[in-house]
C-alpha atoms as a PDB file:
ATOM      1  CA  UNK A   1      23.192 -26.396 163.491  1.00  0.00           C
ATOM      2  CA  UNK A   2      21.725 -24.937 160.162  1.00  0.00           C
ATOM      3  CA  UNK A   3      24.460 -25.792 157.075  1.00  0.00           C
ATOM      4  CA  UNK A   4      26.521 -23.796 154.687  1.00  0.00           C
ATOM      5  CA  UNK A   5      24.716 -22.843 151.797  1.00  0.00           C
ATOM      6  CA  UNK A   6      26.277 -22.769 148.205  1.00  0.00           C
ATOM      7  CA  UNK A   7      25.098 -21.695 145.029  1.00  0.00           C
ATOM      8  CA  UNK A   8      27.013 -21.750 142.026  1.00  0.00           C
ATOM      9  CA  UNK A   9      27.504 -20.106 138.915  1.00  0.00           C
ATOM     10  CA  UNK A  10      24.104 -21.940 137.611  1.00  0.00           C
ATOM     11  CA  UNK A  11      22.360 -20.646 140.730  1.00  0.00           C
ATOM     12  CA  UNK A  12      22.776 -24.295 141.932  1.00  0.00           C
ATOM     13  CA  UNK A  13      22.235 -24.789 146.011  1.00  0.00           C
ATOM     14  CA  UNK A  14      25.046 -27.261 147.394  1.00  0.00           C
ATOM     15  CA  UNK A  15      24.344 -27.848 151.219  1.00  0.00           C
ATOM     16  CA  UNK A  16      23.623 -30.836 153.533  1.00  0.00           C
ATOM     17  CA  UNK A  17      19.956 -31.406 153.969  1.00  0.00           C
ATOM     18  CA  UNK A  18      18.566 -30.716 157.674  1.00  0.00           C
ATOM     19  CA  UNK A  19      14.700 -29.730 158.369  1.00  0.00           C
ATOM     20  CA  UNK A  20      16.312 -26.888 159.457  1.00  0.00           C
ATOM     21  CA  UNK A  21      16.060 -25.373 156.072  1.00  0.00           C
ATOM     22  CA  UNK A  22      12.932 -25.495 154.032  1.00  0.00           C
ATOM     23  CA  UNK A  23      14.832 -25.939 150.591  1.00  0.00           C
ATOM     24  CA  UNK A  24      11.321 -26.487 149.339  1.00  0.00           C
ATOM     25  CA  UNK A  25      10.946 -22.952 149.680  1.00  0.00           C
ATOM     26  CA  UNK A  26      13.624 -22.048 146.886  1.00  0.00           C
ATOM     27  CA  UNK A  27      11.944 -24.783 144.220  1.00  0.00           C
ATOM     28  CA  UNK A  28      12.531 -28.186 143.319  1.00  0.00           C
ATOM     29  CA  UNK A  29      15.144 -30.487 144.585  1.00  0.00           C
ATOM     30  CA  UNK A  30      17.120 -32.330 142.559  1.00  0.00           C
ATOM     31  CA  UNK A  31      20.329 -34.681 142.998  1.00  0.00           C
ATOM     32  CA  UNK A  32      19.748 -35.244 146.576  1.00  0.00           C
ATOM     33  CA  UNK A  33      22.333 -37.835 147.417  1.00  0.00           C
ATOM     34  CA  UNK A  34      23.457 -39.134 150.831  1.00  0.00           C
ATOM     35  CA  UNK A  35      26.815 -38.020 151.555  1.00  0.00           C
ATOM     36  CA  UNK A  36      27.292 -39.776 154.976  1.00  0.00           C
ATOM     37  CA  UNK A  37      25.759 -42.344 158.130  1.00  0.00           C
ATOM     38  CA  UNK A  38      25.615 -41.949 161.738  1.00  0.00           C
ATOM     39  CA  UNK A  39      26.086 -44.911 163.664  1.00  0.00           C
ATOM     40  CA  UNK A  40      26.619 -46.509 166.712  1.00  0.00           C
ATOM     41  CA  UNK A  41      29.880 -48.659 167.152  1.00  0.00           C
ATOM     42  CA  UNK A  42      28.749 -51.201 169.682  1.00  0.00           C
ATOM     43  CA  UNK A  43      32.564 -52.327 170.371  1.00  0.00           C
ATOM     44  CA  UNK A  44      33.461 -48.651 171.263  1.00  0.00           C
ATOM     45  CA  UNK A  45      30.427 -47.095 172.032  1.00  0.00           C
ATOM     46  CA  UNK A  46      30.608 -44.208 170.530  1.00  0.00           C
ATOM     47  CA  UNK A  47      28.412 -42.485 167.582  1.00  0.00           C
ATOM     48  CA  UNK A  48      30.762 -42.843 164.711  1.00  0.00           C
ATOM     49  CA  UNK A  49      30.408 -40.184 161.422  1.00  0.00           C
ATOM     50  CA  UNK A  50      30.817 -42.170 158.605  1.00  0.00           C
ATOM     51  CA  UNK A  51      31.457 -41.348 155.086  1.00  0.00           C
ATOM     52  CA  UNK A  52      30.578 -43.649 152.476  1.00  0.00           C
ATOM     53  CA  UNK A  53      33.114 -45.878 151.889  1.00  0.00           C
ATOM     54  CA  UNK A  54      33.230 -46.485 155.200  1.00  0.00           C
ATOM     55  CA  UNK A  55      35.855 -44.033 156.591  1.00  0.00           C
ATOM     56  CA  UNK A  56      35.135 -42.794 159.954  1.00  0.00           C
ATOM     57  CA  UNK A  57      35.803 -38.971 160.004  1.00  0.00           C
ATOM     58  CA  UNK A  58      34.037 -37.668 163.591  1.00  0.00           C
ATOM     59  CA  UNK A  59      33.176 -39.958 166.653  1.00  0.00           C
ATOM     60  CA  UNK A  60      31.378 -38.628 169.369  1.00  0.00           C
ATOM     61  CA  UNK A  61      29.379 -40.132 172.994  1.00  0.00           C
ATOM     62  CA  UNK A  62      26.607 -37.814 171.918  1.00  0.00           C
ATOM     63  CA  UNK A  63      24.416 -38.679 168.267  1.00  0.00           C
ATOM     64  CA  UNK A  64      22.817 -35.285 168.629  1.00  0.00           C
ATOM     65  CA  UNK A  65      27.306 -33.941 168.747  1.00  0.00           C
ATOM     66  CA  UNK A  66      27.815 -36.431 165.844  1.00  0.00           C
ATOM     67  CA  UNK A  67      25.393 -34.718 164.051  1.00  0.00           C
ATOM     68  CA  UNK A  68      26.570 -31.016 164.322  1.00  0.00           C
ATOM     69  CA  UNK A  69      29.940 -32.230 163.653  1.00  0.00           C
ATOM     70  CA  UNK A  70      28.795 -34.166 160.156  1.00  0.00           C
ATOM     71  CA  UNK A  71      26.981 -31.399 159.389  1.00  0.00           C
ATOM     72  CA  UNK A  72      29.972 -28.828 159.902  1.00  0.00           C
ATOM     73  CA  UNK A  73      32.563 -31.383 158.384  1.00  0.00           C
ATOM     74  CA  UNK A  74      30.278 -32.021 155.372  1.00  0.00           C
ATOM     75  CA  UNK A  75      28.518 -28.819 154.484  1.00  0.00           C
ATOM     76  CA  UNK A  76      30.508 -26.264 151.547  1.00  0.00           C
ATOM     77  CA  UNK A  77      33.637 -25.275 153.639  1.00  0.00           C
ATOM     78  CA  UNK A  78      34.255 -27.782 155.722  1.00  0.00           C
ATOM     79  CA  UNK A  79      36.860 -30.051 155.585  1.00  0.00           C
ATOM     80  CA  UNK A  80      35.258 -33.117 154.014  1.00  0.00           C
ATOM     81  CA  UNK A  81      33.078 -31.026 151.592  1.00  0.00           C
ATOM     82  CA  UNK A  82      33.354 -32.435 148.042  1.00  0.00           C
ATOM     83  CA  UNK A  83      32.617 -30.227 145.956  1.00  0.00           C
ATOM     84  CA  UNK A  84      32.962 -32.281 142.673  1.00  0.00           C
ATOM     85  CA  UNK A  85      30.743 -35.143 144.322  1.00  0.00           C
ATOM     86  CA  UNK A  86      28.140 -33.231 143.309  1.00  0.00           C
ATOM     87  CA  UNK A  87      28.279 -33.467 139.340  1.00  0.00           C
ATOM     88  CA  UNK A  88      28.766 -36.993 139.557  1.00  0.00           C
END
């Protein structure tokens, strides 16, 4: 799944990193933060989508479903997206 891209008013680019997209290609990358983990709940066994203070948001059998979902839930748009997170 290739992310929502966002640029704002400073010609900023807000996304989720995949190798999908060759942000190299635009210029320098800067603030790259992690925004979320994948991982495997042993006890359930399930691929749980975790944001960083722990909250699970997606869980899914598959890691490659996980993925797409983080992706979709975390990219500009979707419903974990935070846009301020950004600035901090």
């Amino acid at each position: 799944m290739i992310p929502t891209i966002e640029l704002d008013q400073n010609g900023n680019v807000h996304t989720i990193y995949t190798d999908e997209i060759n942000l190299y290609e635009i210029g320098t990358l800067h603030n790259v933060r992690r925004a979320s983990n994948v991982v495997f709940n042993d006890r359930k066994q399930l691929w749980e989508v975790q944001l960083l203070d722990g909250t699970v948001i997606h869980e899914d059998r598959s890691r490659e479903a996980a993925i797409e979902t983080e992706v979709a839930l975390l990219s500009p748009g979707g419903k974990h997206y935070c846009k301020d997170c950004w600035n901090e």
